[in-house]
PDB file of N, CA and C in Angstrom:
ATOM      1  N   UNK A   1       7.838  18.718  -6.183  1.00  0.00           N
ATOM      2  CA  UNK A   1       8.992  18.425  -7.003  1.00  0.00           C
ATOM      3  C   UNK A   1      10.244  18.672  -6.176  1.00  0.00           C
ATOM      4  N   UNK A   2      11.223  17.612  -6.155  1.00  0.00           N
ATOM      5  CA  UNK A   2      12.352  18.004  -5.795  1.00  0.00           C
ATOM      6  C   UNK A   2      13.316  19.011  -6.195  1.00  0.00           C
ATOM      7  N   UNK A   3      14.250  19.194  -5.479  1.00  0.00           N
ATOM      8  CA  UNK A   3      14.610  20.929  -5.840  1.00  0.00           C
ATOM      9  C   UNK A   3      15.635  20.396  -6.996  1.00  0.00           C
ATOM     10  N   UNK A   4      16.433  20.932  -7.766  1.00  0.00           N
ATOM     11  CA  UNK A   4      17.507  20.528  -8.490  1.00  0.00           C
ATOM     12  C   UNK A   4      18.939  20.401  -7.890  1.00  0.00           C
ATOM     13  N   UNK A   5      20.093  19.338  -7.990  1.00  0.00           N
ATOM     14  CA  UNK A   5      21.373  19.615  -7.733  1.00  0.00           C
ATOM     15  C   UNK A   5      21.988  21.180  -7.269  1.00  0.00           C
ATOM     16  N   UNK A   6      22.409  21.667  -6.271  1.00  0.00           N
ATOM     17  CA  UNK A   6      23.073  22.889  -6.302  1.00  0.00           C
ATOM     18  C   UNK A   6      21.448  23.873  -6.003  1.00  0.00           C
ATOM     19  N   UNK A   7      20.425  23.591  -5.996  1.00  0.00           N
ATOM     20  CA  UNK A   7      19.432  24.469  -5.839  1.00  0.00           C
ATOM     21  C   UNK A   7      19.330  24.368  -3.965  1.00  0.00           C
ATOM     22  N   UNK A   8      18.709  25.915  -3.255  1.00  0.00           N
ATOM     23  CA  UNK A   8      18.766  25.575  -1.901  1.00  0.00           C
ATOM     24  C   UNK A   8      16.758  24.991  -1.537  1.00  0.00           C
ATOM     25  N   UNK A   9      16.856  24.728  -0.480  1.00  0.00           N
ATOM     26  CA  UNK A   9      15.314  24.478  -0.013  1.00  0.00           C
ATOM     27  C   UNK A   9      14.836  22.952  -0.579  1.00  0.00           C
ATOM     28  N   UNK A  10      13.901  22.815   0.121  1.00  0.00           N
ATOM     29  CA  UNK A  10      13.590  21.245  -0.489  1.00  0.00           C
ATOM     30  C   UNK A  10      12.020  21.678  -0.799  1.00  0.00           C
ATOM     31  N   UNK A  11      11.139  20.437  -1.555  1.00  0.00           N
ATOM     32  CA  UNK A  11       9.435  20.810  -1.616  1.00  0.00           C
ATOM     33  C   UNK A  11       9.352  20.171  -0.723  1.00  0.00           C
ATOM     34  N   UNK A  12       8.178  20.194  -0.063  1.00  0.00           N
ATOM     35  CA  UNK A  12       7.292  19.770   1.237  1.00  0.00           C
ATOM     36  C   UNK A  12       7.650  18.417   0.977  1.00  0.00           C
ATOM     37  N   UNK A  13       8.017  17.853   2.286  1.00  0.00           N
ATOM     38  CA  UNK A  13       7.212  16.276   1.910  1.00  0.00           C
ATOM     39  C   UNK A  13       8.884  15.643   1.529  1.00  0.00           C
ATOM     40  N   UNK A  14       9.666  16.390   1.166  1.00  0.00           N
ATOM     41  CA  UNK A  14      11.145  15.601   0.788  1.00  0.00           C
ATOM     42  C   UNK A  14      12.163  16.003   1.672  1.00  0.00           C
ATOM     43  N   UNK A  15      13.150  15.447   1.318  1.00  0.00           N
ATOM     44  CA  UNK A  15      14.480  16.002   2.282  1.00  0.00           C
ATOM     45  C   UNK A  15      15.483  16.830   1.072  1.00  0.00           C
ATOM     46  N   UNK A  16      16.172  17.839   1.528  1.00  0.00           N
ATOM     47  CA  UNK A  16      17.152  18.348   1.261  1.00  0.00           C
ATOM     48  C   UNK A  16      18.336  17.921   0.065  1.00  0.00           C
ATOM     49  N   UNK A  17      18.867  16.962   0.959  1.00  0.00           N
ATOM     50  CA  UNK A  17      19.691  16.325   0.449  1.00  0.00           C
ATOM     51  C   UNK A  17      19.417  15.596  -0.798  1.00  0.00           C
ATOM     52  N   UNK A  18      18.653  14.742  -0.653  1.00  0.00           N
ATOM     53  CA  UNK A  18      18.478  13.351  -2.099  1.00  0.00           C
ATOM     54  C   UNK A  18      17.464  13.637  -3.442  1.00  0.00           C
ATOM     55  N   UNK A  19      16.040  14.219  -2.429  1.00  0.00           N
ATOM     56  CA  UNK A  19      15.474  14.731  -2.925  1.00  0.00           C
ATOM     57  C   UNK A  19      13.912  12.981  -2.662  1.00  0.00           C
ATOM     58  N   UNK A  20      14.510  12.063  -1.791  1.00  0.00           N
ATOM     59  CA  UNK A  20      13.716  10.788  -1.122  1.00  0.00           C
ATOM     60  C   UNK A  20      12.373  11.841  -0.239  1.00  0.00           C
ATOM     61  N   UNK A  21      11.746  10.524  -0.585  1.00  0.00           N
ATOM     62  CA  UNK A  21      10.343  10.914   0.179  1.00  0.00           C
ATOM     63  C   UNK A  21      10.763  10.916   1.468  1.00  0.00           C
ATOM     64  N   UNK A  22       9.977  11.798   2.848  1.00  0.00           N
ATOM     65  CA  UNK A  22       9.897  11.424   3.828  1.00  0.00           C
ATOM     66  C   UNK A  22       8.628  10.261   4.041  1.00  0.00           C
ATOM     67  N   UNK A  23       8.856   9.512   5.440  1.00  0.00           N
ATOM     68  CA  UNK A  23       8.043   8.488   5.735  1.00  0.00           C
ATOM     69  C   UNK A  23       6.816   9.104   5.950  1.00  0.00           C
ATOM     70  N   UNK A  24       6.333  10.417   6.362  1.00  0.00           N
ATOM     71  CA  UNK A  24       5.221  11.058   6.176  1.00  0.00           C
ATOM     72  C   UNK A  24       4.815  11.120   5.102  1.00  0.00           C
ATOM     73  N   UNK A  25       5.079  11.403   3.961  1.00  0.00           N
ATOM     74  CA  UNK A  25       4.819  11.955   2.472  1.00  0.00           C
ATOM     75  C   UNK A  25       4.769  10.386   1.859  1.00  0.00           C
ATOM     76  N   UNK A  26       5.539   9.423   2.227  1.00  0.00           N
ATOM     77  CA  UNK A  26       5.003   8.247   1.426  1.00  0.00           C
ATOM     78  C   UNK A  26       3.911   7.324   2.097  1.00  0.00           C
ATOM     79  N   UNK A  27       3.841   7.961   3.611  1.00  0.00           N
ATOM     80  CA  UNK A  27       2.254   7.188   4.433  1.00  0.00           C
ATOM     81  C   UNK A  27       1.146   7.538   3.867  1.00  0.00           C
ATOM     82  N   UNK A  28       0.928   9.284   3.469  1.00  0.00           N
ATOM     83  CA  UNK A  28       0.509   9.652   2.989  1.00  0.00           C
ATOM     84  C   UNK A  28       0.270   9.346   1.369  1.00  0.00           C
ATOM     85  N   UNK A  29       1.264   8.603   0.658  1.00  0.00           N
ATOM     86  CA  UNK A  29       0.817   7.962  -0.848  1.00  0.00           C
ATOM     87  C   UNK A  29       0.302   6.446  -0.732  1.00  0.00           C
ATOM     88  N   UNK A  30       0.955   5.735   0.305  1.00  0.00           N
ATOM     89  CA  UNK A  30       0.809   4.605   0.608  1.00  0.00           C
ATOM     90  C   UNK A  30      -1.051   4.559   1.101  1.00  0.00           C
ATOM     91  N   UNK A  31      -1.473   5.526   1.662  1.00  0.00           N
ATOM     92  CA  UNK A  31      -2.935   5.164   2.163  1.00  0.00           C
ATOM     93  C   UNK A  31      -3.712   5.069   0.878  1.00  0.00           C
ATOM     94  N   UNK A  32      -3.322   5.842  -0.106  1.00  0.00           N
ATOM     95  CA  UNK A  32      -4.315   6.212  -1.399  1.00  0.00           C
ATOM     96  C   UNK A  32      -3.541   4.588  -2.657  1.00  0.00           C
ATOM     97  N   UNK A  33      -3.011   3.997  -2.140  1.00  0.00           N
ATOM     98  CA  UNK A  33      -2.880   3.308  -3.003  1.00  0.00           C
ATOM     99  C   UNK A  33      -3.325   1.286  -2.904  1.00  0.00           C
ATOM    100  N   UNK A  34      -3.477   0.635  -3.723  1.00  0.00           N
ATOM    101  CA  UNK A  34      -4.564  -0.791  -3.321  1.00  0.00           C
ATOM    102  C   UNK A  34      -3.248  -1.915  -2.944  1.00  0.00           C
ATOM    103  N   UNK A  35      -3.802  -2.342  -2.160  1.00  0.00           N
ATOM    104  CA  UNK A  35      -3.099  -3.499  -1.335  1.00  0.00           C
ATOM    105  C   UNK A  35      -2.100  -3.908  -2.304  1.00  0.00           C
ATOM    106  N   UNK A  36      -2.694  -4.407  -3.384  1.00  0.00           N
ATOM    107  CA  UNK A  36      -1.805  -5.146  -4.467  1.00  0.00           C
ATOM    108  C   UNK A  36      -0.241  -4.278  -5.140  1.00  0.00           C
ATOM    109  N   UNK A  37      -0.905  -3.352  -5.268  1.00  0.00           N
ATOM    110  CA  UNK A  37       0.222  -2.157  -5.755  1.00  0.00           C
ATOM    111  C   UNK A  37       1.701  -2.204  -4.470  1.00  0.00           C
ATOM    112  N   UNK A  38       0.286  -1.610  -3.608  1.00  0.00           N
ATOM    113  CA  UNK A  38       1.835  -2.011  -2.396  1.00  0.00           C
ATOM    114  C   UNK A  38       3.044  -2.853  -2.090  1.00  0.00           C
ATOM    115  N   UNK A  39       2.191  -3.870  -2.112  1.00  0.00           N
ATOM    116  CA  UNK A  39       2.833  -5.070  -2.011  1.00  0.00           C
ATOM    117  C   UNK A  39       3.888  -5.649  -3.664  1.00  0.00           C
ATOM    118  N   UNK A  40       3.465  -4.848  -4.331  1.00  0.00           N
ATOM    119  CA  UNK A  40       4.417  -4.900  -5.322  1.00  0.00           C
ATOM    120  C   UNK A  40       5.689  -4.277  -5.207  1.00  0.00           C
ATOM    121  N   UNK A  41       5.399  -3.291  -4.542  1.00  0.00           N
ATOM    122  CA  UNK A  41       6.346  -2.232  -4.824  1.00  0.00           C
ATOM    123  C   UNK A  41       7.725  -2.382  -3.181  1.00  0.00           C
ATOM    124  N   UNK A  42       7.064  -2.964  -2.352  1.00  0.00           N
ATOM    125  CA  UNK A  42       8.188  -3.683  -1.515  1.00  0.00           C
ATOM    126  C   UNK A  42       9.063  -4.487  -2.386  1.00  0.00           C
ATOM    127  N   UNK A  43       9.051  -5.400  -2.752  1.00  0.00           N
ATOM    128  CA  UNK A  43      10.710  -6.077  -3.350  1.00  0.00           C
ATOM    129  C   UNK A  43      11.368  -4.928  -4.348  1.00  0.00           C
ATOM    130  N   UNK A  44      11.173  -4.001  -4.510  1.00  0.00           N
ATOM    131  CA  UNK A  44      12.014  -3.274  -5.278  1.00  0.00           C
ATOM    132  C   UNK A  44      13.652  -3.000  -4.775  1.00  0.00           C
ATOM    133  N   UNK A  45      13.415  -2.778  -3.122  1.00  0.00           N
ATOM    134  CA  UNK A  45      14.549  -2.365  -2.436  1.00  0.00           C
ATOM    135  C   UNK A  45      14.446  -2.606  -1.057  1.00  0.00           C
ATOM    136  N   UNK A  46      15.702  -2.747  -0.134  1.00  0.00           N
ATOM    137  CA  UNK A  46      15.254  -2.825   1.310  1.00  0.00           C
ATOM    138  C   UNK A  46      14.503  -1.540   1.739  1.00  0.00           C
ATOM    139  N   UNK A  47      14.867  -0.799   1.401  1.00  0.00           N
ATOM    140  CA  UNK A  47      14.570   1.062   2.339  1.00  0.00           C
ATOM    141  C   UNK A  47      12.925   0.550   1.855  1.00  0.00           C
ATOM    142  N   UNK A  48      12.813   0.435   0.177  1.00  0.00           N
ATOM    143  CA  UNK A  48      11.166   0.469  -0.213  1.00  0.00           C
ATOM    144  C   UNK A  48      10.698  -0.588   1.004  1.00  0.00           C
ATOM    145  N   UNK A  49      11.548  -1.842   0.885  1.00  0.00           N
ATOM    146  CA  UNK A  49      10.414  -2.943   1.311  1.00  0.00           C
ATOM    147  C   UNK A  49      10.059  -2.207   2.778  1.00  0.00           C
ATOM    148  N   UNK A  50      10.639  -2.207   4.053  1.00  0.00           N
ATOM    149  CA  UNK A  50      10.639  -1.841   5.177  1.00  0.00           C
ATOM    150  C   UNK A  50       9.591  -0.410   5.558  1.00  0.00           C
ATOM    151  N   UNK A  51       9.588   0.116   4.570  1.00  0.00           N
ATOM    152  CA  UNK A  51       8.533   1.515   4.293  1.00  0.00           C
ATOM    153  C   UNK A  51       7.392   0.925   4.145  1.00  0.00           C
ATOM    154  N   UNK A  52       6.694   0.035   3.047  1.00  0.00           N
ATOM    155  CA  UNK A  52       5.853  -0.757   2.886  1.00  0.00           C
ATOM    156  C   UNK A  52       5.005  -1.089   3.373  1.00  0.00           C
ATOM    157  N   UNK A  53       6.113  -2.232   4.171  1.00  0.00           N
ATOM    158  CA  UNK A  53       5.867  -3.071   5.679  1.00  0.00           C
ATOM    159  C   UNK A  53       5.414  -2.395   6.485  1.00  0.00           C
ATOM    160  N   UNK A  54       6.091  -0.838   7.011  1.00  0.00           N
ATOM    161  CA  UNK A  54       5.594   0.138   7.826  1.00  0.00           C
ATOM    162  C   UNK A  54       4.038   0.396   7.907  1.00  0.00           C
ATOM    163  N   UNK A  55       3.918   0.566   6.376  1.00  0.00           N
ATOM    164  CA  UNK A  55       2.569   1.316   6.009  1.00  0.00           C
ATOM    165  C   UNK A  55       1.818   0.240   6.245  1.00  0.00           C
ATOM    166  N   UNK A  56       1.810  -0.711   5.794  1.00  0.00           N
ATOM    167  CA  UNK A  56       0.621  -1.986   6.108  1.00  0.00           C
ATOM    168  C   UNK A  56       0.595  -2.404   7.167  1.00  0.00           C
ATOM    169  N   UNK A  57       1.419  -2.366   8.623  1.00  0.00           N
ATOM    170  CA  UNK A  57       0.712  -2.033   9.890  1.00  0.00           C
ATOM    171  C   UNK A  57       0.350  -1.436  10.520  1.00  0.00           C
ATOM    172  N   UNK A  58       0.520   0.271   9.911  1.00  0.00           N
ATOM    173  CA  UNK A  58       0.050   1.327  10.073  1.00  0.00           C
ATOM    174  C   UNK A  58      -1.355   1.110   9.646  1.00  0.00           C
ATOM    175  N   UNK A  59      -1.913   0.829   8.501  1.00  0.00           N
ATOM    176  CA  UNK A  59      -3.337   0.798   8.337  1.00  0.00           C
ATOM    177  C   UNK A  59      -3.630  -1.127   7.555  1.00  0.00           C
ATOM    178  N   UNK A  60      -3.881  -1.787   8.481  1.00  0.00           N
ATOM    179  CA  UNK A  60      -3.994  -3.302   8.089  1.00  0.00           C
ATOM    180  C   UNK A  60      -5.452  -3.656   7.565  1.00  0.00           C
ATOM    181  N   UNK A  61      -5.943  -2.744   6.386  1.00  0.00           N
ATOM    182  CA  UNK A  61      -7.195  -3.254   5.429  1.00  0.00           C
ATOM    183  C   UNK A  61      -6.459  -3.092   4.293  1.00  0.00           C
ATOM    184  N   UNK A  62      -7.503  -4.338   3.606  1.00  0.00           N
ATOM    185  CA  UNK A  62      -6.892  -4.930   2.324  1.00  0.00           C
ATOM    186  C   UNK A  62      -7.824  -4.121   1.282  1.00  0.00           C
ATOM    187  N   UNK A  63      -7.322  -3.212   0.688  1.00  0.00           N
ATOM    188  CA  UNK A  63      -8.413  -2.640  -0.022  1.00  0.00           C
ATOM    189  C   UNK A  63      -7.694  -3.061  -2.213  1.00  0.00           C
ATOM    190  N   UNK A  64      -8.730  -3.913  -2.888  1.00  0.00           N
ATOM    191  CA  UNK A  64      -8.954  -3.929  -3.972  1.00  0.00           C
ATOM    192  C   UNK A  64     -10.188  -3.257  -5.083  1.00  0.00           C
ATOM    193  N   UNK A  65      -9.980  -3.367  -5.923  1.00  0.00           N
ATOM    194  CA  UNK A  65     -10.776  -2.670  -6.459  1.00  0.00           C
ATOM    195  C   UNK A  65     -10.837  -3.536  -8.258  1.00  0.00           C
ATOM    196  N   UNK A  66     -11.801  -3.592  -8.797  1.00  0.00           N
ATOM    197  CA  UNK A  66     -12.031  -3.961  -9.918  1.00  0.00           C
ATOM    198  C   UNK A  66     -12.439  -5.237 -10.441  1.00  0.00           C
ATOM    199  N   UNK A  67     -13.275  -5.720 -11.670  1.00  0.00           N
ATOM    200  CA  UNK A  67     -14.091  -6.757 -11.758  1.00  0.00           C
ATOM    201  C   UNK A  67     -13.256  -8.148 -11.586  1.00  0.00           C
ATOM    202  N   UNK A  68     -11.457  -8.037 -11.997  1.00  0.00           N
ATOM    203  CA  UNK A  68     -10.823  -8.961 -12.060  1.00  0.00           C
ATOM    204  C   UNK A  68     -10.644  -9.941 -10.862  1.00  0.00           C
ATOM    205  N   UNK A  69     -10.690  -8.984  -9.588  1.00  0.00           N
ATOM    206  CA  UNK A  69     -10.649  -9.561  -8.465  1.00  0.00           C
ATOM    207  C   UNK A  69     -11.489 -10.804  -7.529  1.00  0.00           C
ATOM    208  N   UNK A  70     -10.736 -11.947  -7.746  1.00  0.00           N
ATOM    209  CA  UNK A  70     -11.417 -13.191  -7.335  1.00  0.00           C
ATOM    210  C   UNK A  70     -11.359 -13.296  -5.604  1.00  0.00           C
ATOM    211  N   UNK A  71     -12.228 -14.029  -5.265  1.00  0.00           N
ATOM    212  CA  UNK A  71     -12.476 -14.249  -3.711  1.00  0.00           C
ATOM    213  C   UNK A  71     -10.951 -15.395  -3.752  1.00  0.00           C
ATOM    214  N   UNK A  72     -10.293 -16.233  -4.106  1.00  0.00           N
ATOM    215  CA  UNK A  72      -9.186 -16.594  -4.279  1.00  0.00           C
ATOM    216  C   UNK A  72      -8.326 -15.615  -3.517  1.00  0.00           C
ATOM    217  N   UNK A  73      -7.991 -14.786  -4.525  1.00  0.00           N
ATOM    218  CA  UNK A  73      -7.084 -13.548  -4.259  1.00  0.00           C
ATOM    219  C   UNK A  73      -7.202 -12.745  -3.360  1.00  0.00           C
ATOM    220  N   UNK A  74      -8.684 -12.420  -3.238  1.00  0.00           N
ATOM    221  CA  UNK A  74      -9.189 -11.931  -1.421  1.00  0.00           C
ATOM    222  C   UNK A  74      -8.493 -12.287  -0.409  1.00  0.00           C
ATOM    223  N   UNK A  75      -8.787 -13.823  -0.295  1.00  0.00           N
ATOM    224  CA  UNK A  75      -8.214 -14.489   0.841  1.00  0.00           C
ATOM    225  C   UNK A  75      -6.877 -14.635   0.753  1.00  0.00           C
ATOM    226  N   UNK A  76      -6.062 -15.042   0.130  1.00  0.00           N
ATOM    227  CA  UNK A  76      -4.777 -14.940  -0.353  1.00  0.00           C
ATOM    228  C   UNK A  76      -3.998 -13.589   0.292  1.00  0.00           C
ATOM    229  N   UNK A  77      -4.801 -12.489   0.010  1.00  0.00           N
ATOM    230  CA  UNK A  77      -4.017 -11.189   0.374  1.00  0.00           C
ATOM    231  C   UNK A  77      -4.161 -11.045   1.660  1.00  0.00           C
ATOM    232  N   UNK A  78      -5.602 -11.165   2.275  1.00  0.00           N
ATOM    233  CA  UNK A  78      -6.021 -11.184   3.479  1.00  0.00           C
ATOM    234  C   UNK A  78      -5.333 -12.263   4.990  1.00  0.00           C
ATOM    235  N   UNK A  79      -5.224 -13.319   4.519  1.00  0.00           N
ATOM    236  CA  UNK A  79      -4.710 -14.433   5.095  1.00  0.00           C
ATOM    237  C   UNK A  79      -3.100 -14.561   5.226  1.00  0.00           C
ATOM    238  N   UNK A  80      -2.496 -14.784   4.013  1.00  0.00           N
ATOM    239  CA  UNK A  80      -1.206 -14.647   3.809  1.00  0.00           C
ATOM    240  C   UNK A  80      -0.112 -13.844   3.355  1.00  0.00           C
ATOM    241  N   UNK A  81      -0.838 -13.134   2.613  1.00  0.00           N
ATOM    242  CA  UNK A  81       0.353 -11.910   2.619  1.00  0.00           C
ATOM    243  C   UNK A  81      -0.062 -10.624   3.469  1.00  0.00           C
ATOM    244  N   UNK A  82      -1.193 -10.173   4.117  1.00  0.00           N
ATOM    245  CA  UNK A  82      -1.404  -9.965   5.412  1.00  0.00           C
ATOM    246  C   UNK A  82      -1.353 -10.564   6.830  1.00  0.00           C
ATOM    247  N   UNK A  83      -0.508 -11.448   7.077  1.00  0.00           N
ATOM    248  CA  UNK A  83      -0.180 -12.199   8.218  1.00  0.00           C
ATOM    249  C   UNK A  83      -1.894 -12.271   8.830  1.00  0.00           C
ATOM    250  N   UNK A  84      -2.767 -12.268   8.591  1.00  0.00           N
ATOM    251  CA  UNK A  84      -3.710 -12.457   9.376  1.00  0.00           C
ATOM    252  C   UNK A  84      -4.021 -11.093  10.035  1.00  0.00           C
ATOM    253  N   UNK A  85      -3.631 -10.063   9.735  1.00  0.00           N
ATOM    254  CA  UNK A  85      -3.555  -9.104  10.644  1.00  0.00           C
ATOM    255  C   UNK A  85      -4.481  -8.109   9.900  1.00  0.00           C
ATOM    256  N   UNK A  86      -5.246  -8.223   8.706  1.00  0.00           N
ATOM    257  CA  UNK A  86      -5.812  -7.360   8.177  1.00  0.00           C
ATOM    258  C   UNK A  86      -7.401  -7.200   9.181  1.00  0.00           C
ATOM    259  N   UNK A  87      -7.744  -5.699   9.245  1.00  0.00           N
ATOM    260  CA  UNK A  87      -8.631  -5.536  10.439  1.00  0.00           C
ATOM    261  C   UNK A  87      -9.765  -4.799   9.405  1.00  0.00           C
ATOM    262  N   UNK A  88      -9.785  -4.164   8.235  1.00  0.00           N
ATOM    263  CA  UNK A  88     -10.620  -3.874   7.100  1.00  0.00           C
ATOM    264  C   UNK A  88     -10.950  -4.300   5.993  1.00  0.00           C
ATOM    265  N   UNK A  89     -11.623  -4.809   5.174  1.00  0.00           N
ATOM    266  CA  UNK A  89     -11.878  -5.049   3.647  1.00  0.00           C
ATOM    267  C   UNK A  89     -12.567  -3.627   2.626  1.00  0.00           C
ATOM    268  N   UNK A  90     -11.781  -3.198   1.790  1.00  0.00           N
ATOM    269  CA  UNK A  90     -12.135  -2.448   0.542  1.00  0.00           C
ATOM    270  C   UNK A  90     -12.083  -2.898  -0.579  1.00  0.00           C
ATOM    271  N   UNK A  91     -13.722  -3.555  -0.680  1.00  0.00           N
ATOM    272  CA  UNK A  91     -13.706  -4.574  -2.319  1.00  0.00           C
ATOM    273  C   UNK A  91     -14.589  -3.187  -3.009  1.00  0.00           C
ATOM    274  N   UNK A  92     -14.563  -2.172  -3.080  1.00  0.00           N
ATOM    275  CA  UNK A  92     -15.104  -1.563  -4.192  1.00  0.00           C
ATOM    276  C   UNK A  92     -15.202  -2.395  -5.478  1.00  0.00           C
ATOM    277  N   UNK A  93     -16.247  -2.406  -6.347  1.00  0.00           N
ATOM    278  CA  UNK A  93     -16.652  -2.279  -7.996  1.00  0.00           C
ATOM    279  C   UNK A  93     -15.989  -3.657  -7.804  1.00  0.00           C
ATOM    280  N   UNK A  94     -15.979  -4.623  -7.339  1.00  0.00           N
ATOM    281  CA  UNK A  94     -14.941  -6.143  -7.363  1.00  0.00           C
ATOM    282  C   UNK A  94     -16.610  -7.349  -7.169  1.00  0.00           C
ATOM    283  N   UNK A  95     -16.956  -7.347  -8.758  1.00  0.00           N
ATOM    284  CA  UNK A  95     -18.302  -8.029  -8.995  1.00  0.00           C
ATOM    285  C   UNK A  95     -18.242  -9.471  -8.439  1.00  0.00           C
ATOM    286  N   UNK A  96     -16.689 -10.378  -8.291  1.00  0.00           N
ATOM    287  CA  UNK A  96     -17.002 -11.576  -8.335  1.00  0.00           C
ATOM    288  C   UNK A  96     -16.696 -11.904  -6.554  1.00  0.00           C
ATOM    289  N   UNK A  97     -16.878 -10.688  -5.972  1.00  0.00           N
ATOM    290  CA  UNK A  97     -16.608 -10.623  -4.261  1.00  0.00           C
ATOM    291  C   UNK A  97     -17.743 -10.873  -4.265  1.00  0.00           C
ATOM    292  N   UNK A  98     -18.276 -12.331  -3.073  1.00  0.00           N
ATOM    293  CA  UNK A  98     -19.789 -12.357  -2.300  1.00  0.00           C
ATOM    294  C   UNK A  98     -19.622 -12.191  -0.795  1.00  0.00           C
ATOM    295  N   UNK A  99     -20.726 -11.911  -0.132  1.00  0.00           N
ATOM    296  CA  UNK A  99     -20.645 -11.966   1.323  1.00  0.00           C
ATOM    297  C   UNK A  99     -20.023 -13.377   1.706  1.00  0.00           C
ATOM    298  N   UNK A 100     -19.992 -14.332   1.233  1.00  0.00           N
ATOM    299  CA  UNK A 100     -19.718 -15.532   1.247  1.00  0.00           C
ATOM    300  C   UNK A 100     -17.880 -15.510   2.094  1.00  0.00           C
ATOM    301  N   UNK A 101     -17.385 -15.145   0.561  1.00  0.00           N
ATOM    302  CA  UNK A 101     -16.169 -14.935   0.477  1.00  0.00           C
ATOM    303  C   UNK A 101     -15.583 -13.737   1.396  1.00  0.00           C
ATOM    304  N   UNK A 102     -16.051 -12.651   1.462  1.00  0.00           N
ATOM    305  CA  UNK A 102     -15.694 -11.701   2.353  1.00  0.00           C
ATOM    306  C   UNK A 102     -15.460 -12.438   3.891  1.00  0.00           C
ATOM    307  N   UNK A 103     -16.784 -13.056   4.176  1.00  0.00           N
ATOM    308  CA  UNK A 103     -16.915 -13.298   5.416  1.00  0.00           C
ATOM    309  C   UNK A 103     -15.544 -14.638   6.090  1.00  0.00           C
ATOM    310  N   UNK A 104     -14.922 -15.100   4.704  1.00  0.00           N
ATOM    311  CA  UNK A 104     -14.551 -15.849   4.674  1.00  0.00           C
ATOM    312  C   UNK A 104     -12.942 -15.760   4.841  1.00  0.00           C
ATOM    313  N   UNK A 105     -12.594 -14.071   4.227  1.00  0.00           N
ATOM    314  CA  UNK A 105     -11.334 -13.619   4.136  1.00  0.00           C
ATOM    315  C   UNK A 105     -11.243 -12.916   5.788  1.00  0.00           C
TER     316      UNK A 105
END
């Protein structure tokens, strides 16, 4: 938790001043969270988008999760909104993923 206005010391992981994540502390949220989320959460702001961006060439696998997820959208994330640069796949519990399609993203 960030400290309050007028309070001294910061919590781990923040700065002083604002009470903003450091780029450690959000690499660190950014690994635990699914491709899709990420990539949402870039257009919010430049500072967000560029952090983002950071994190997804820091670790370039596309990891989804859940039955909704079409081999469509696989490739889609994999291909184009990963510049081609994705080097892992995490289809956990994602029923309508085949080797087909994997092999394909």
């Amino acid at each position: 938790m960030a400290p309050h206005e007028g309070e001294e010391g910061s919590s781990e992981g923040t700065t002083a001043a604002d009470g903003a994540f450091s780029l450690d502390t959000f690499s660190l949220i950014c690994a635990q969270m699914l491709t899709p989320d990420l990539l949402a959460c870039a257009p919010v702001s430049s500072a967000l988008h560029a952090l983002c961006t950071q994190a997804l060439k820091q670790n370039p696998a596309v990891r989804l999760r859940g039955p909704s997820v079409s081999a469509a959208r696989l490739l889609w994330l994999s291909r184009d909104r990963m510049g081609g640069s994705c080097e892992r796949l995490d289809v956990s519990d994602c029923e309508h993923i085949t080797k087909a399609s994997i092999t394909q993203a």
